[in-house]
N, C-alpha and C. Protein backbone atom coordinates (compact mmCIF):
# COMPACT_ATOMS: atom_id res chain seq x y z
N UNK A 1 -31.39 62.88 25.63
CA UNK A 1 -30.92 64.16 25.15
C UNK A 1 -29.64 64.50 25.89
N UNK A 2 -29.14 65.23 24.97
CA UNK A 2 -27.28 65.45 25.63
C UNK A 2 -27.13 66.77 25.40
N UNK A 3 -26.96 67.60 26.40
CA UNK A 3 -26.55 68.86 26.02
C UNK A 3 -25.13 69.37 27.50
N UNK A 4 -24.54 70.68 26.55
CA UNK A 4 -23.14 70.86 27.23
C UNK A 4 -23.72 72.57 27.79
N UNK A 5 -22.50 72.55 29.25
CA UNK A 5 -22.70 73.82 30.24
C UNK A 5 -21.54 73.52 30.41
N UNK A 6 -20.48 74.56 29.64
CA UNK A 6 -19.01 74.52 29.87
C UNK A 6 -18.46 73.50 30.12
N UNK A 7 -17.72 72.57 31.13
CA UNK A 7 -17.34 71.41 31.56
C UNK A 7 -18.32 70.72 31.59
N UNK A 8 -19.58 70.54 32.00
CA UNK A 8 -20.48 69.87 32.30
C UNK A 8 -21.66 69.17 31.01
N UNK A 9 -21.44 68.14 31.43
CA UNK A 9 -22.35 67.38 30.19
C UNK A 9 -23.71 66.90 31.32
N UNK A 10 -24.91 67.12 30.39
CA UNK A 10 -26.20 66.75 30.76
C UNK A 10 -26.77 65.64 29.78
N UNK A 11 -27.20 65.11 30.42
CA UNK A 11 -28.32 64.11 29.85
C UNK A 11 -29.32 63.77 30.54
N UNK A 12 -30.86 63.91 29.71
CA UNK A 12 -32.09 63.64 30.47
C UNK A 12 -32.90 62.94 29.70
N UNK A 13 -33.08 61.83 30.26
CA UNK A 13 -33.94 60.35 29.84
C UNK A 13 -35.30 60.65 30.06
N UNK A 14 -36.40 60.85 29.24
CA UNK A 14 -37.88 60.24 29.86
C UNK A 14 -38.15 58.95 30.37
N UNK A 15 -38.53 58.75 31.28
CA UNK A 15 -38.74 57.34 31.84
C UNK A 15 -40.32 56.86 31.19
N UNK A 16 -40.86 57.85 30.56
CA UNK A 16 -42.38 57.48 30.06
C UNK A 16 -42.11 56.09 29.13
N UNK A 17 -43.24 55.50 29.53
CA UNK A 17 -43.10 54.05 28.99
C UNK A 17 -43.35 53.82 27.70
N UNK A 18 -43.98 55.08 26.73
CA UNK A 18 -44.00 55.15 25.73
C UNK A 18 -42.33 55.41 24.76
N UNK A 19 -41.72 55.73 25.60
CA UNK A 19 -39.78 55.79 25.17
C UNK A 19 -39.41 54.87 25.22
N UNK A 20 -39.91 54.22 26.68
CA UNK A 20 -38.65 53.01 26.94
C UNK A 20 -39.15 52.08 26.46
N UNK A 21 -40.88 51.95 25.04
CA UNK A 21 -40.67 51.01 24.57
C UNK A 21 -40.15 50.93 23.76
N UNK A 22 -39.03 51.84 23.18
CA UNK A 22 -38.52 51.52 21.66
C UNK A 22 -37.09 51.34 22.30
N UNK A 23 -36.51 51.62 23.68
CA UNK A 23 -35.53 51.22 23.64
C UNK A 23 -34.94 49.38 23.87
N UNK A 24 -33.67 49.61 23.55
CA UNK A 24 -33.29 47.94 23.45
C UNK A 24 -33.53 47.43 24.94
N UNK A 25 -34.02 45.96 24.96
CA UNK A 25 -33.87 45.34 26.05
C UNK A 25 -33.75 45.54 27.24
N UNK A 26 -32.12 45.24 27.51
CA UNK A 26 -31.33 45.67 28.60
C UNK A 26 -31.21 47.29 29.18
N UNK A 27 -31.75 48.32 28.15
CA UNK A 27 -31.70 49.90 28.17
C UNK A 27 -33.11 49.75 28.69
N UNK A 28 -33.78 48.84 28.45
CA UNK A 28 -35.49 49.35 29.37
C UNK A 28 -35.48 48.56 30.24
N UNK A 29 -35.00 47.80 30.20
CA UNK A 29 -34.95 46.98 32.07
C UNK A 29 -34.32 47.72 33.21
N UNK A 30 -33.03 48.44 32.46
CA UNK A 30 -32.14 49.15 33.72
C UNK A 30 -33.01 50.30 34.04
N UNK A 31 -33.30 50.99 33.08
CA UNK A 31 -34.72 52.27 33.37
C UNK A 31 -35.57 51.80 34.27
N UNK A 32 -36.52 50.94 33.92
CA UNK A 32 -37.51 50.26 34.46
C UNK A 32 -37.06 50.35 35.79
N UNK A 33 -36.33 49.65 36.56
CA UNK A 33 -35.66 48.99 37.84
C UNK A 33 -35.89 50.81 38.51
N UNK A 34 -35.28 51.89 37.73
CA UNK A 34 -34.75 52.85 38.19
C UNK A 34 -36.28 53.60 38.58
N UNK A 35 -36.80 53.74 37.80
CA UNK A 35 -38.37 54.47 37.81
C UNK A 35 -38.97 53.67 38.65
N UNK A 36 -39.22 52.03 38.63
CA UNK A 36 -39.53 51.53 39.85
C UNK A 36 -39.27 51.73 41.39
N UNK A 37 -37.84 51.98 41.33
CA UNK A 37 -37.24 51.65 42.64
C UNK A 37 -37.60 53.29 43.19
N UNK A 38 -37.54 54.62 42.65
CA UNK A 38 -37.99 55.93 43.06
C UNK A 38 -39.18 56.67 42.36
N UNK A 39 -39.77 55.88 41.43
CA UNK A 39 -41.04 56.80 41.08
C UNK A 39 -42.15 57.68 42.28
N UNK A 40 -42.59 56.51 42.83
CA UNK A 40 -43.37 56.72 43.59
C UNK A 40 -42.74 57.61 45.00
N UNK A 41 -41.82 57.65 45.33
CA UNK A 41 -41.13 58.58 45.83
C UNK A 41 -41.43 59.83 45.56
N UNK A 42 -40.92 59.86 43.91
CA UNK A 42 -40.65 61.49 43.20
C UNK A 42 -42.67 61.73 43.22
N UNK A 43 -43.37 60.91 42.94
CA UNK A 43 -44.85 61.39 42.71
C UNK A 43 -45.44 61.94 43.84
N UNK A 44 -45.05 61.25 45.09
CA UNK A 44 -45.47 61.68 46.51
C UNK A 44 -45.02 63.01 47.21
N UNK A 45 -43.21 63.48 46.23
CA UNK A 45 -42.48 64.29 46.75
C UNK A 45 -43.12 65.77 45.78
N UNK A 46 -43.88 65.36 44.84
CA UNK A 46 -43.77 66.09 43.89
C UNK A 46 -45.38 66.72 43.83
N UNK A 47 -46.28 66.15 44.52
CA UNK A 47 -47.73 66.16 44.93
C UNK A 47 -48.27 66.19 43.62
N UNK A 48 -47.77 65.50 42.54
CA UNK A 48 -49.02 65.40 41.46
C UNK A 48 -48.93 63.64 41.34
N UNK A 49 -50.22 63.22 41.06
CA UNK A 49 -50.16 62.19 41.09
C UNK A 49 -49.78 61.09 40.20
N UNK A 50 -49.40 61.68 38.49
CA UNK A 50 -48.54 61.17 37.87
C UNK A 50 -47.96 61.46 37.19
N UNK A 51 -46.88 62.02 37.60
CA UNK A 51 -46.15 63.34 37.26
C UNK A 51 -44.99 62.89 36.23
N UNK A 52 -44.37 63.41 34.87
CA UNK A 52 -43.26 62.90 34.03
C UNK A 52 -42.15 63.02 34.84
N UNK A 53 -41.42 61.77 34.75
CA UNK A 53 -40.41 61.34 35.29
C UNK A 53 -39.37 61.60 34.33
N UNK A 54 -38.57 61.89 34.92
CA UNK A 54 -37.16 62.10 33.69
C UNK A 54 -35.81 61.66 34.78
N UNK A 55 -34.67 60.49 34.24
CA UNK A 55 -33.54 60.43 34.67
C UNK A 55 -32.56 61.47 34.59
N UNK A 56 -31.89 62.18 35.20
CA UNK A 56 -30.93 63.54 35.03
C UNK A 56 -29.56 63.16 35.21
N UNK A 57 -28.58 63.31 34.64
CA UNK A 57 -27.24 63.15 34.83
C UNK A 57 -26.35 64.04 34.41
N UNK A 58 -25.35 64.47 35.46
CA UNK A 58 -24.50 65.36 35.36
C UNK A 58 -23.19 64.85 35.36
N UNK A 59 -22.35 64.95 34.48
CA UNK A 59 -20.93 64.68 34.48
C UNK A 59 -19.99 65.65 33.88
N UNK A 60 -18.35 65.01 34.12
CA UNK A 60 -17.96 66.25 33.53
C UNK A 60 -16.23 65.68 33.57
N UNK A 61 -15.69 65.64 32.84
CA UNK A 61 -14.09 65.17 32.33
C UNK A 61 -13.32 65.56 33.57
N UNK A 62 -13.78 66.90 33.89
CA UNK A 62 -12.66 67.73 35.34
C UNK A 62 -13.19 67.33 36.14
N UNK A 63 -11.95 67.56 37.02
CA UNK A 63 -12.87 67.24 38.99
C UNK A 63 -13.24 68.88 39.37
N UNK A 64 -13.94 68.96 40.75
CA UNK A 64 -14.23 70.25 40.90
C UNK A 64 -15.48 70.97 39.97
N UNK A 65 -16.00 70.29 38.92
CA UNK A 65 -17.19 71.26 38.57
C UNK A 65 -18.70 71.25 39.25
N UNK A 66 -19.00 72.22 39.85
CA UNK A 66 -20.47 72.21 40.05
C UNK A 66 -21.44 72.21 39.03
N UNK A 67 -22.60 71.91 40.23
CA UNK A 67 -24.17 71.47 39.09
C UNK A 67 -24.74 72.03 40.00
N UNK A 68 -25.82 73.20 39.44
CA UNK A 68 -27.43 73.19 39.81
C UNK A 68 -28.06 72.52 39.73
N UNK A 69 -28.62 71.89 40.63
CA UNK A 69 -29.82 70.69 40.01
C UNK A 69 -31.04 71.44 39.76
N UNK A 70 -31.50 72.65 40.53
CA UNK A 70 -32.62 72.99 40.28
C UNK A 70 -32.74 73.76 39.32
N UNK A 71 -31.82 74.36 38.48
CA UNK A 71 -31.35 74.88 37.55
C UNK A 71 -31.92 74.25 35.84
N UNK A 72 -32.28 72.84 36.23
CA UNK A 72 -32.84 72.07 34.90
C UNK A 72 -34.07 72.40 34.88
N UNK A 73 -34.45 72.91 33.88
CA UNK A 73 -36.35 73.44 33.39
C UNK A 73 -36.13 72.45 31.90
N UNK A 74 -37.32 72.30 32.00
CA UNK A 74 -38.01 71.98 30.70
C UNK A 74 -39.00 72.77 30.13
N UNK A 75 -39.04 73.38 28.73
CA UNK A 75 -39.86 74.53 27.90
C UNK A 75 -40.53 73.40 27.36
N UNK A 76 -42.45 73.25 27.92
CA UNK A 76 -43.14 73.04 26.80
C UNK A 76 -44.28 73.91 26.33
N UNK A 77 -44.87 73.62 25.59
CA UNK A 77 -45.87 74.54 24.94
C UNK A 77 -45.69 75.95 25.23
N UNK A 78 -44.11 76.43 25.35
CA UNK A 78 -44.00 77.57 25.58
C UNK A 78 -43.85 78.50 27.38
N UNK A 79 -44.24 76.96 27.85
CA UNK A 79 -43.89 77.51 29.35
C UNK A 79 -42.53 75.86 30.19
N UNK A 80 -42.05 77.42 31.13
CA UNK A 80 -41.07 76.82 31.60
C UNK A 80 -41.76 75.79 32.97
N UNK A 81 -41.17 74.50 32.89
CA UNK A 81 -41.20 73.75 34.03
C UNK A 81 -40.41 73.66 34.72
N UNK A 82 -40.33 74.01 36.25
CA UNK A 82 -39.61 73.52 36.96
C UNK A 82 -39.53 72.02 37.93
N UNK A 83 -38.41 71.08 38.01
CA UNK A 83 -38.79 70.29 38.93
C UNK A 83 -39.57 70.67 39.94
N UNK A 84 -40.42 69.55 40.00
CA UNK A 84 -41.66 70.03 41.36
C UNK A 84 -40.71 68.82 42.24
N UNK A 85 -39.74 67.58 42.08
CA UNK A 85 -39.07 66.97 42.95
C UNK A 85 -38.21 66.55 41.99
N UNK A 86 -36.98 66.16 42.63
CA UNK A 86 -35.96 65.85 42.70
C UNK A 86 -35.07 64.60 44.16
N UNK A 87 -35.05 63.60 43.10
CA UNK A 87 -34.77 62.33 44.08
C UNK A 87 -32.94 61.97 43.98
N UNK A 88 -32.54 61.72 44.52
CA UNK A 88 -30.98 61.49 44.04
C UNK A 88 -31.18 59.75 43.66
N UNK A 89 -30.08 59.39 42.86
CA UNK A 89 -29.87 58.22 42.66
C UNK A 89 -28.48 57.68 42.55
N UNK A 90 -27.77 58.30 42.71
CA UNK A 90 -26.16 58.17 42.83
C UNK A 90 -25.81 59.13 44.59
N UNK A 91 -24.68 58.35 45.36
CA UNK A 91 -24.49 59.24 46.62
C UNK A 91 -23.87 60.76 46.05
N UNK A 92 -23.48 60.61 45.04
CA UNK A 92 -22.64 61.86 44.16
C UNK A 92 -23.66 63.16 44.30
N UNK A 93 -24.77 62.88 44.47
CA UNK A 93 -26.11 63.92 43.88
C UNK A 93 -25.33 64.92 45.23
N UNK A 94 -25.79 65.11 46.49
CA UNK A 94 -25.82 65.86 47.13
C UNK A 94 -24.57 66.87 47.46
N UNK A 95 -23.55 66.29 46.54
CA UNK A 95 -22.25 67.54 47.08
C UNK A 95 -22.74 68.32 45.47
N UNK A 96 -23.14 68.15 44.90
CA UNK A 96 -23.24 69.85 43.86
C UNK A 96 -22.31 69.78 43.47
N UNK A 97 -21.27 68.79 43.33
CA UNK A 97 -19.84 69.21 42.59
C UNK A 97 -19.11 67.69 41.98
N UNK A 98 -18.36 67.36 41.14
CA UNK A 98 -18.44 66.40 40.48
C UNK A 98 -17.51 65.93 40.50
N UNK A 99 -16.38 64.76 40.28
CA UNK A 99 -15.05 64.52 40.44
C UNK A 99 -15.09 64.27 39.44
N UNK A 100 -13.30 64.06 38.45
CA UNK A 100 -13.41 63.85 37.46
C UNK A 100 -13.77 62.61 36.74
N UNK A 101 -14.51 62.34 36.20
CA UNK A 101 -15.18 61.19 35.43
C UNK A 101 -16.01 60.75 35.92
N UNK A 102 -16.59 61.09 36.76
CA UNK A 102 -17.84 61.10 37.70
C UNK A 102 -19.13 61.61 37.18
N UNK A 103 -20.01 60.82 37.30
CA UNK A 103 -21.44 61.10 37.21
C UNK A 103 -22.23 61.14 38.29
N UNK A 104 -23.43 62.21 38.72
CA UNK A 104 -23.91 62.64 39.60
C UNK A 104 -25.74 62.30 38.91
N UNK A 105 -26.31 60.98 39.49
CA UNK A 105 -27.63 60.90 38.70
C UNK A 105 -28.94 61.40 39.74
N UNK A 106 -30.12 61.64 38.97
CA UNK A 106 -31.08 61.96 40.03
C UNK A 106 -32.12 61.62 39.26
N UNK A 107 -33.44 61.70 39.95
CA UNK A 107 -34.68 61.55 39.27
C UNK A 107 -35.26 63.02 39.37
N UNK A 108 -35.87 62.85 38.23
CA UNK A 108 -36.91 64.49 38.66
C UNK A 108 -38.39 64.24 38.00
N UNK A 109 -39.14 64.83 38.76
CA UNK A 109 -40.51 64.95 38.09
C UNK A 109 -41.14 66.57 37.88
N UNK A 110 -41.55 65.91 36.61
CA UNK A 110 -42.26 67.64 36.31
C UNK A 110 -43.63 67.38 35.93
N UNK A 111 -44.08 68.29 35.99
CA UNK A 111 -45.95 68.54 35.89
C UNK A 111 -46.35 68.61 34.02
N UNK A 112 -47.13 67.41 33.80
CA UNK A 112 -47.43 68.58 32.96
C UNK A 112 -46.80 68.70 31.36
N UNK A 113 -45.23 67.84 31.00
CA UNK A 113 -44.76 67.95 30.15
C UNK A 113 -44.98 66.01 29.37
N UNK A 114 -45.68 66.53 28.04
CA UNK A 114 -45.83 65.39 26.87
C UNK A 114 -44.58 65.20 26.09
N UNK A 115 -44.15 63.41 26.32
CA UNK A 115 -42.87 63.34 26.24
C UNK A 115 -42.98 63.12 24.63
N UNK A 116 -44.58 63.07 23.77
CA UNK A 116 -44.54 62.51 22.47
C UNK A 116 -44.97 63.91 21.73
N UNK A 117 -44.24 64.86 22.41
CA UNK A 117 -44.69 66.38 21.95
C UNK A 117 -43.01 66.70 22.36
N UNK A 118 -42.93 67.81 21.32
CA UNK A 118 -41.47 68.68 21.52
C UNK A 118 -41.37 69.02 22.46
N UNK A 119 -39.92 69.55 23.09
CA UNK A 119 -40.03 70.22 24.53
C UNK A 119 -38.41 70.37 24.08
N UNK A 120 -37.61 71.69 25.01
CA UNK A 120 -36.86 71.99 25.17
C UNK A 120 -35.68 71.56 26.73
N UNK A 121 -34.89 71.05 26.81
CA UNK A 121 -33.99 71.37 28.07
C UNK A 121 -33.24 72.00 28.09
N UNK A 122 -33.53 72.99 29.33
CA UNK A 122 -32.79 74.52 29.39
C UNK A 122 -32.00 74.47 30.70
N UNK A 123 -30.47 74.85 30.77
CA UNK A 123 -30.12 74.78 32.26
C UNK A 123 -29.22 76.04 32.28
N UNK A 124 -28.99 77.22 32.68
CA UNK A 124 -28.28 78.18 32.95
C UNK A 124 -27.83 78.65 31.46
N UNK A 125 -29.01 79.08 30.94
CA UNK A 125 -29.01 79.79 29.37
C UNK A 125 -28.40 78.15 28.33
N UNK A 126 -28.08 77.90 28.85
CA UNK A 126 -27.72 76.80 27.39
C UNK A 126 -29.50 75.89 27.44
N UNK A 127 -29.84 75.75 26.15
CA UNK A 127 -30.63 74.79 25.56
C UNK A 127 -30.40 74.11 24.57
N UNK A 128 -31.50 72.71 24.66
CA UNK A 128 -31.45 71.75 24.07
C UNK A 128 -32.61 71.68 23.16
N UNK A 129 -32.65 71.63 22.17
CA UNK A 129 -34.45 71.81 21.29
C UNK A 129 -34.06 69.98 20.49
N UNK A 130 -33.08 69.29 20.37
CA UNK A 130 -33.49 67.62 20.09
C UNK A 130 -34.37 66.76 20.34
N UNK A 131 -35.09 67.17 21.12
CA UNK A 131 -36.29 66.42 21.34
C UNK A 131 -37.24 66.13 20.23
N UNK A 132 -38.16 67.08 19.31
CA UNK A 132 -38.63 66.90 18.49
C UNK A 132 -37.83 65.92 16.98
N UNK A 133 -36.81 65.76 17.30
CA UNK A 133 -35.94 64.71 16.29
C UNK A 133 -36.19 63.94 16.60
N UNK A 134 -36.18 63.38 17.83
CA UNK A 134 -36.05 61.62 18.80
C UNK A 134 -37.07 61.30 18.91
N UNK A 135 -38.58 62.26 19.10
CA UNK A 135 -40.05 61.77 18.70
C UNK A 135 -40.67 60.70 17.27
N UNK A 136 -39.47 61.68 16.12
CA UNK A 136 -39.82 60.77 15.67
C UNK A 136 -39.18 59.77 14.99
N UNK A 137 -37.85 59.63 15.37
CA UNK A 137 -36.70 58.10 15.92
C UNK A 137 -37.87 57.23 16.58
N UNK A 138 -38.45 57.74 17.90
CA UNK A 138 -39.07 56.76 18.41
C UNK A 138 -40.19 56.45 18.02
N UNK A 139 -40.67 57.07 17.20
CA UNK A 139 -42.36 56.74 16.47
C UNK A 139 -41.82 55.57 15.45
N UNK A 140 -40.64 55.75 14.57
CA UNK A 140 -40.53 54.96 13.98
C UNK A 140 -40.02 53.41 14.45
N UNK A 141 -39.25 53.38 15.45
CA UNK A 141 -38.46 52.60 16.00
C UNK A 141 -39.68 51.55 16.83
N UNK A 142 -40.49 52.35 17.16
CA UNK A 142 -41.90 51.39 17.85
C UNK A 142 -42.84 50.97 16.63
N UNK A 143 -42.97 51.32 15.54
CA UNK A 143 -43.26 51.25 14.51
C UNK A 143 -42.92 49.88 13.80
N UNK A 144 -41.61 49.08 13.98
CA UNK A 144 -40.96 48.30 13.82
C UNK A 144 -41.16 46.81 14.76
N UNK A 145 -41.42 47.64 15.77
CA UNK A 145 -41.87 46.41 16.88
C UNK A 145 -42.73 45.70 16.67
C-alpha cells in the first residue's frame, strides 16, 4: 500500500506469509530474508507472541522532510492500532528526517490486525482504505498458483 503526507510517500508491506505467497519470486525471498533477519526481534520487542509484521517505508523527493514513525496506526474492525514495536532496518530510521531520494525502512508489529480482512493506514490524518482491493488481487493471484 502507497499512500502520500505532503512530501512524504509511505508504503507498508504485510510480511504475513499468506501475501508473500502471491508475490513474485525474488519479491518473497527479499521479504522473507527481511522478516527473518528481525521478526523475532519485533515479537520479543512487541510482547505478543505472534504479532503482524508489516515492512514501513518512508521516502520523499526533498531532503529535509521529517517522519513520525509512531505516527503509523492501522484501523481494523474499527479500532485503531498502534505499533506495539518498531525495529529499524535502514541506518536512515533513527534521524526522523529524510534526504532527498532517500528511504528510511523499519519493521513494525501490531497486535491483532487480519491481513486477509480490510484495514486502513492512517498517519497524521491522511488515510489509506486500498487494502480491501489487494485482498482480493491476492486471493486471486494465489488462486493461480
Amino acid at each position: 500500500m502507497r499512500t502520500n503526507a505532503g512530501a512524504l510517500r509511505i508504503e507498508v508491506t504485510p510480511l504475513d506469509d499468506w501475501v508473500l505467497g502471491a508475490a513474485a519470486p525474488d519479491t518473497q525471498a527479499r521479504l522473507l530474508r527481511i522478516r527473518d533477519a528481525h521478526g523475532r526481534e519485533a515479537a520479543s520487542r512487541s510482547g505478543v507472541g505472534d504479532p503482524a509484521l508489516f515492512l514501513v517505508s518512508f521516502s520523499s523527493a526533498r531532503a529535509g522532510v521529517a517522519f513520525q514513525p509512531e505516527d503509523l496506526h492501522l484501523v481494523a474492525r474499527g479500532l485503531r492500532e498502534r505499533p506495539l514495536a518498531i525495529l529499524a532496518v535502514t541506518p536512515a530510521w533513527g534521524s526522523h528526517r529524510l534526504e532527498s531520494q532517500s528511504s528510511a525502512v523499519a519493521l513494525y508489529a501490531y497486535d491483532a490486525v487480519d491481513v486477509k480482512r480490510d484495514f486502513v493506514v492512517s498517519y497524521q490524518g491522511n488515510e489509506d482504505g486500498s487494502w480491501a482491493d489487494k485482498v482480493t488481487l491476492i486471493e486471486a493471484e494465489r488462486n493461480k498458483k
